[in-house]
Each structure stands twice: as structure tokens, then as C-alpha cells.
PDB file of N, CA and C in Angstrom:
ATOM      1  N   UNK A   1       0.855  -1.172   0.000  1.00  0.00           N
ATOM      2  CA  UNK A   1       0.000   0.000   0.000  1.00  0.00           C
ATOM      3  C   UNK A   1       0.895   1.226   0.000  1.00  0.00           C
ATOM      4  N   UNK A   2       0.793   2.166  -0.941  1.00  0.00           N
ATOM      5  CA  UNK A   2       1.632   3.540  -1.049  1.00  0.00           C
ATOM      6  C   UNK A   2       0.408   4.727  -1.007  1.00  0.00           C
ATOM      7  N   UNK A   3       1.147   5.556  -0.219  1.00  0.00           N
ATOM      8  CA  UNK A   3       0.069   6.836  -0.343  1.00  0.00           C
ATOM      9  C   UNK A   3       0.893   7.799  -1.002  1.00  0.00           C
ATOM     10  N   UNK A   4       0.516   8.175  -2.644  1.00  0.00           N
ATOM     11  CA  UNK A   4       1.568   9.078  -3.003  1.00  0.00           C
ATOM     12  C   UNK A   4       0.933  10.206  -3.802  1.00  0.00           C
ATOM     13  N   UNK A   5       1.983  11.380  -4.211  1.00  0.00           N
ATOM     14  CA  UNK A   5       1.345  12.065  -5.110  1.00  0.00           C
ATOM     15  C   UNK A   5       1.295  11.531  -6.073  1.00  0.00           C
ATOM     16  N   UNK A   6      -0.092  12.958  -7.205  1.00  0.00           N
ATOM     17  CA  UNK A   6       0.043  12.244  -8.708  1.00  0.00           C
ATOM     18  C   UNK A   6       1.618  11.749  -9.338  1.00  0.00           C
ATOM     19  N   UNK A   7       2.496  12.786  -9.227  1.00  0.00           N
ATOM     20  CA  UNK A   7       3.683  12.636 -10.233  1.00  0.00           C
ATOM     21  C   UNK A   7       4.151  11.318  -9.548  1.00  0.00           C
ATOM     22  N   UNK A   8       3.787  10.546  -8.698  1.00  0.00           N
ATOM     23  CA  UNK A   8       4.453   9.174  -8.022  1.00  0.00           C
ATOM     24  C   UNK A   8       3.400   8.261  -8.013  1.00  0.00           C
ATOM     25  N   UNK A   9       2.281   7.825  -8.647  1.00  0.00           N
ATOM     26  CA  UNK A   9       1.504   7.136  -8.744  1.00  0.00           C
ATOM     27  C   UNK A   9       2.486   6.080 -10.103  1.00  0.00           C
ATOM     28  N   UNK A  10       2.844   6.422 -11.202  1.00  0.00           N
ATOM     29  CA  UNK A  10       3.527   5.419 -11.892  1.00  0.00           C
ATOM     30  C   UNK A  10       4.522   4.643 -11.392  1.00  0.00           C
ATOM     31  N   UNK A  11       5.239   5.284  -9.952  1.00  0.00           N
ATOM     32  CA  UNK A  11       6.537   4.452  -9.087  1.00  0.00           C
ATOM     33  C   UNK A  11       5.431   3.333  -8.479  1.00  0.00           C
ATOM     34  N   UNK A  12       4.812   4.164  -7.614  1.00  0.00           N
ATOM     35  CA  UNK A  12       3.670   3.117  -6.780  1.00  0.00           C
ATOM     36  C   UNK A  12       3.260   1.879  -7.683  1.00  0.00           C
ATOM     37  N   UNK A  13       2.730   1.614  -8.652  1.00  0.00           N
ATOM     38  CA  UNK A  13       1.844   0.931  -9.482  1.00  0.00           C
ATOM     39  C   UNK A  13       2.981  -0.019  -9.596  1.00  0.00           C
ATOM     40  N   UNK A  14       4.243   0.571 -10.095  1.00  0.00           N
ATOM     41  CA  UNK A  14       5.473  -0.690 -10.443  1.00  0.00           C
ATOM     42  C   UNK A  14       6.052  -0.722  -9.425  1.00  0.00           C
ATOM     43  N   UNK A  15       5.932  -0.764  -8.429  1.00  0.00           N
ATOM     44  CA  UNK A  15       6.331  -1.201  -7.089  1.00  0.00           C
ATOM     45  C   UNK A  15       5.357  -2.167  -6.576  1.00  0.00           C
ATOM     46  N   UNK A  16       3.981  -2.000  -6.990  1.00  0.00           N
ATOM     47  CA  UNK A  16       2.957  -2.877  -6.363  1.00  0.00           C
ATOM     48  C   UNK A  16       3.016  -4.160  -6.984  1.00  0.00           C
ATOM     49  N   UNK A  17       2.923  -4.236  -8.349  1.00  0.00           N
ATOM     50  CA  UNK A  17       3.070  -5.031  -8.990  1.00  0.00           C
ATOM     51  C   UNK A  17       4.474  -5.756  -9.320  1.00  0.00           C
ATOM     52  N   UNK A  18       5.783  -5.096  -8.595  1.00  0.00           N
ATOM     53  CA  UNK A  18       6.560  -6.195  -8.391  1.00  0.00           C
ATOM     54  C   UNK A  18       6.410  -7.038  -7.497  1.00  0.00           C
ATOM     55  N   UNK A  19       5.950  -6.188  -6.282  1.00  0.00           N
ATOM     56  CA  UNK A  19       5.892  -6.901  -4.840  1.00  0.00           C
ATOM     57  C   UNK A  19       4.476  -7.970  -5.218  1.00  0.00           C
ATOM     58  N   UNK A  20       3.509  -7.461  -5.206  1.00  0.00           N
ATOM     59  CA  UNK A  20       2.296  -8.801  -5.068  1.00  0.00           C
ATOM     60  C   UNK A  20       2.175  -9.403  -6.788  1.00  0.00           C
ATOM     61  N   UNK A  21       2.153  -9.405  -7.832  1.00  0.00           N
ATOM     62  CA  UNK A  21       2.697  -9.809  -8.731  1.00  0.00           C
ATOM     63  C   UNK A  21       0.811  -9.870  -9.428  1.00  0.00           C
ATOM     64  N   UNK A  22       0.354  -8.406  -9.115  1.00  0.00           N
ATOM     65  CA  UNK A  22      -0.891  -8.377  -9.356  1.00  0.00           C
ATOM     66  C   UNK A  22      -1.352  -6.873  -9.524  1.00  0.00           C
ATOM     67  N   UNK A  23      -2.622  -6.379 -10.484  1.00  0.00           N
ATOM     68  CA  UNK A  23      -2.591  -5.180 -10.560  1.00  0.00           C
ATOM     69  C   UNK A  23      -3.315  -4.473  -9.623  1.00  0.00           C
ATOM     70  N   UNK A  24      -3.055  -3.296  -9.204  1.00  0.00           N
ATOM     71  CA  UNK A  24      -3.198  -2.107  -7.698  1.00  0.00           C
ATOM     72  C   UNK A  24      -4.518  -1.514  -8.062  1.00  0.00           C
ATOM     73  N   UNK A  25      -5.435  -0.905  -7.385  1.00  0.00           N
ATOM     74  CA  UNK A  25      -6.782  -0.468  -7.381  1.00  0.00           C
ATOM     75  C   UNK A  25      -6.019   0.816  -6.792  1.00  0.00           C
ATOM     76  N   UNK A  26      -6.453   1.793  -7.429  1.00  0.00           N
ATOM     77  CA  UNK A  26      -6.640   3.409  -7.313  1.00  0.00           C
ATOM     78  C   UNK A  26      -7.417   4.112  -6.688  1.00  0.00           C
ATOM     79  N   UNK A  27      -6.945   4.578  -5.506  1.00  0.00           N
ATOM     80  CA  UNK A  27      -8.179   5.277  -4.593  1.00  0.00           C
ATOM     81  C   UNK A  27      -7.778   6.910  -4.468  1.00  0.00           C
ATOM     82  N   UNK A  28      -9.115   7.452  -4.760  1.00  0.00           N
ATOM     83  CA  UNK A  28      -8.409   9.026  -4.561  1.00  0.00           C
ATOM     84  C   UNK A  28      -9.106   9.497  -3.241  1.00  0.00           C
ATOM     85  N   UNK A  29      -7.769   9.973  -2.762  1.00  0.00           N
ATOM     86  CA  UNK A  29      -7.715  10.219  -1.258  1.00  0.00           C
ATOM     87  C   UNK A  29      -8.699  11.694  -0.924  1.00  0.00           C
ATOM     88  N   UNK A  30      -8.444  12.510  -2.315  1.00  0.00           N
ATOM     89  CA  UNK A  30      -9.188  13.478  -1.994  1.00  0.00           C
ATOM     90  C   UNK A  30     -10.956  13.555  -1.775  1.00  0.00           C
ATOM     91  N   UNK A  31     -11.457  12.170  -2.251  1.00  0.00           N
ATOM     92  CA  UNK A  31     -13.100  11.966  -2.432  1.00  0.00           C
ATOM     93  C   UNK A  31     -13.651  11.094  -1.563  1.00  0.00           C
ATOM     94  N   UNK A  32     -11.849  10.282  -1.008  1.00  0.00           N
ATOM     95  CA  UNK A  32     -12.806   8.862   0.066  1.00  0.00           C
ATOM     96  C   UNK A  32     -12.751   9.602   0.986  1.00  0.00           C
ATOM     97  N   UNK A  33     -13.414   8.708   2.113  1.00  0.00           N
ATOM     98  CA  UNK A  33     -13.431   8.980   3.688  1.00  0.00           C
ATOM     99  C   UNK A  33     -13.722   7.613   4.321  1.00  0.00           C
ATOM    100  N   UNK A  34     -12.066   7.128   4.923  1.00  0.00           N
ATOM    101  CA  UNK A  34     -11.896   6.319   5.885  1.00  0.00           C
ATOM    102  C   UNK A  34     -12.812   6.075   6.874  1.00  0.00           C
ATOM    103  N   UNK A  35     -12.947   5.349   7.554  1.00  0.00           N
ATOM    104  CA  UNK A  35     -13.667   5.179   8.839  1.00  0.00           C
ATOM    105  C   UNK A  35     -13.088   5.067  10.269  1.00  0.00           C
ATOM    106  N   UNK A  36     -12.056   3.561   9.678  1.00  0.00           N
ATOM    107  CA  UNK A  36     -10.907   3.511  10.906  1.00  0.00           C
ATOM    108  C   UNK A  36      -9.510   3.675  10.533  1.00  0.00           C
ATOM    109  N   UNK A  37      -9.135   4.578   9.491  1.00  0.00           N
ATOM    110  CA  UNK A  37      -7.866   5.444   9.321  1.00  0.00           C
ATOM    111  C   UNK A  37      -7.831   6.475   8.545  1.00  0.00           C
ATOM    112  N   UNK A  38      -6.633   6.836   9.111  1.00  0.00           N
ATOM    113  CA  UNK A  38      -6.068   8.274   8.769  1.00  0.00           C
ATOM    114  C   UNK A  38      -5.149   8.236   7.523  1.00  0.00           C
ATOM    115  N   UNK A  39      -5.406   8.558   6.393  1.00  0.00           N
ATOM    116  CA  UNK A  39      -3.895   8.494   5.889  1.00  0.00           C
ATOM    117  C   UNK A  39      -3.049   9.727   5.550  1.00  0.00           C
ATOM    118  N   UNK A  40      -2.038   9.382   5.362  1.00  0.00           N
ATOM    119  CA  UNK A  40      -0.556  10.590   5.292  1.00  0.00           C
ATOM    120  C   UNK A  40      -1.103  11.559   4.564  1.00  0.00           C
ATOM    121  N   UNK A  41      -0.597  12.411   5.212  1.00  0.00           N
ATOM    122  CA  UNK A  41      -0.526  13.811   4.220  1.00  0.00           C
ATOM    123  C   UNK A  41       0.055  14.102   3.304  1.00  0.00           C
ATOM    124  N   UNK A  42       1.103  13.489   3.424  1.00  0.00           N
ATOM    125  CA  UNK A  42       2.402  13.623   2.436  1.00  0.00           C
ATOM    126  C   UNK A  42       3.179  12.396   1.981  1.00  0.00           C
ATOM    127  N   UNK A  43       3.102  12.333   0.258  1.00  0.00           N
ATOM    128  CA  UNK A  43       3.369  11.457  -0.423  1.00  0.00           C
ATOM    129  C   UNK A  43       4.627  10.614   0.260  1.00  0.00           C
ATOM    130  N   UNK A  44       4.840   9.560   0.053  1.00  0.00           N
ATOM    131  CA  UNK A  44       5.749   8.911   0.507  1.00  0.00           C
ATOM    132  C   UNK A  44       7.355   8.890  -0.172  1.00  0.00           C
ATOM    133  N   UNK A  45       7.253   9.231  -1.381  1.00  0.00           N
ATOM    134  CA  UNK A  45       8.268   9.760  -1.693  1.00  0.00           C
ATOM    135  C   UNK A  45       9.011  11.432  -2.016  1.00  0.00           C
ATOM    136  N   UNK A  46       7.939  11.926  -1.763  1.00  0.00           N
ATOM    137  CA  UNK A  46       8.632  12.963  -2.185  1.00  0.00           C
ATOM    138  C   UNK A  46       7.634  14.095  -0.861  1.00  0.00           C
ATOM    139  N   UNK A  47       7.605  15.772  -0.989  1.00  0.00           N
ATOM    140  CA  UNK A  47       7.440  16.439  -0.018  1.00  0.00           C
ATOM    141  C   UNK A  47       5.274  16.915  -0.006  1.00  0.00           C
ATOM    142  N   UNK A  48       5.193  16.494  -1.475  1.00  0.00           N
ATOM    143  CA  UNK A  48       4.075  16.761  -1.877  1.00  0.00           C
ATOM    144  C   UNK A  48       2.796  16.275  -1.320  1.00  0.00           C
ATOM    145  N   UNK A  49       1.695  16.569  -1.869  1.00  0.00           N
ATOM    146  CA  UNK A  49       0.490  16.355  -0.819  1.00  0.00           C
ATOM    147  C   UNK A  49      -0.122  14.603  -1.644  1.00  0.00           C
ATOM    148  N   UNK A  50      -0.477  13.818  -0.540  1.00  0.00           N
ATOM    149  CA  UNK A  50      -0.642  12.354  -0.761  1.00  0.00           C
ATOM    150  C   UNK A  50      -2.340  12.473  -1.752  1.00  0.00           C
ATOM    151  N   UNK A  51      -2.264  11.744  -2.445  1.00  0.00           N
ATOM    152  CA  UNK A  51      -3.272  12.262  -3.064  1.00  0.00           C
ATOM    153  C   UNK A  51      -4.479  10.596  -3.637  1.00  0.00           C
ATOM    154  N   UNK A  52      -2.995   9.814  -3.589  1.00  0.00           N
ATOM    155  CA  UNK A  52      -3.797   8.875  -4.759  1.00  0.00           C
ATOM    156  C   UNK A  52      -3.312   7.305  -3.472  1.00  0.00           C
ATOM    157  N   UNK A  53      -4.302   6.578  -3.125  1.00  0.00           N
ATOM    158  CA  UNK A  53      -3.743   5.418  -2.398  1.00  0.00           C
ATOM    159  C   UNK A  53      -3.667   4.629  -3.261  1.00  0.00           C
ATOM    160  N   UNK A  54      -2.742   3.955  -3.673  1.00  0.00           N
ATOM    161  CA  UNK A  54      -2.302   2.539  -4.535  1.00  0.00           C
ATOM    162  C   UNK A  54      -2.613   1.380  -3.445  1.00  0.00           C
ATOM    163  N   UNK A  55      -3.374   0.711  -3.696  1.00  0.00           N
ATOM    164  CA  UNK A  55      -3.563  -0.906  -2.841  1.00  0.00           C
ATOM    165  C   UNK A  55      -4.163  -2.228  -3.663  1.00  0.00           C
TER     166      UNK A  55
END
């Protein structure tokens, strides 16, 4: 699971799919609403705002 910005959603996707060897479902962070979590504010690679959950 990666929480990243747009410009890091293509790292995420080929990171997901090396690791589980299967394709990632796209969640946009800005429209869901969790119930029992919080997620990051800030992309995991870089300083930008988390936008897109890869899982």
C-alpha cells in the first residue's frame, strides 16, 4: 500500500506489482473517507500532498 502524489503514482503501481505480482486499485484520497484510518498527508516519496492510495 503507497500513499503518493500524482507525479508518483507510476513508481507506486510498479512497485505494487513487483511486490504482489498483481494489478493495484486506485483510490483518490481526496473523495474517500476512511472510517478507521487516517492516511498521510504527504506522499511517501517525495514532499508533496498524498493524493492517490495505490492498494
Amino acid at each position: 500500500m503507497y500513499c503518493v502524489c500524482r507525479e508518483h503514482v507510476e513508481l507506486a503501481i510498479d512497485k505494487f506489482v513487483d511486490e504482489y505480482e498483481d494489478a493495484p486499485d486506485l483510490v483518490n484520497l481526496q473523495t474517500t473517507v476512511f472510517s478507521a484510518w487516517t492516511p498521510p498527508q504527504q506522499c511517501e516519496w517525495c514532499e508533496n500532498a498524498a493524493e492517490v492510495l495505490v492498494v
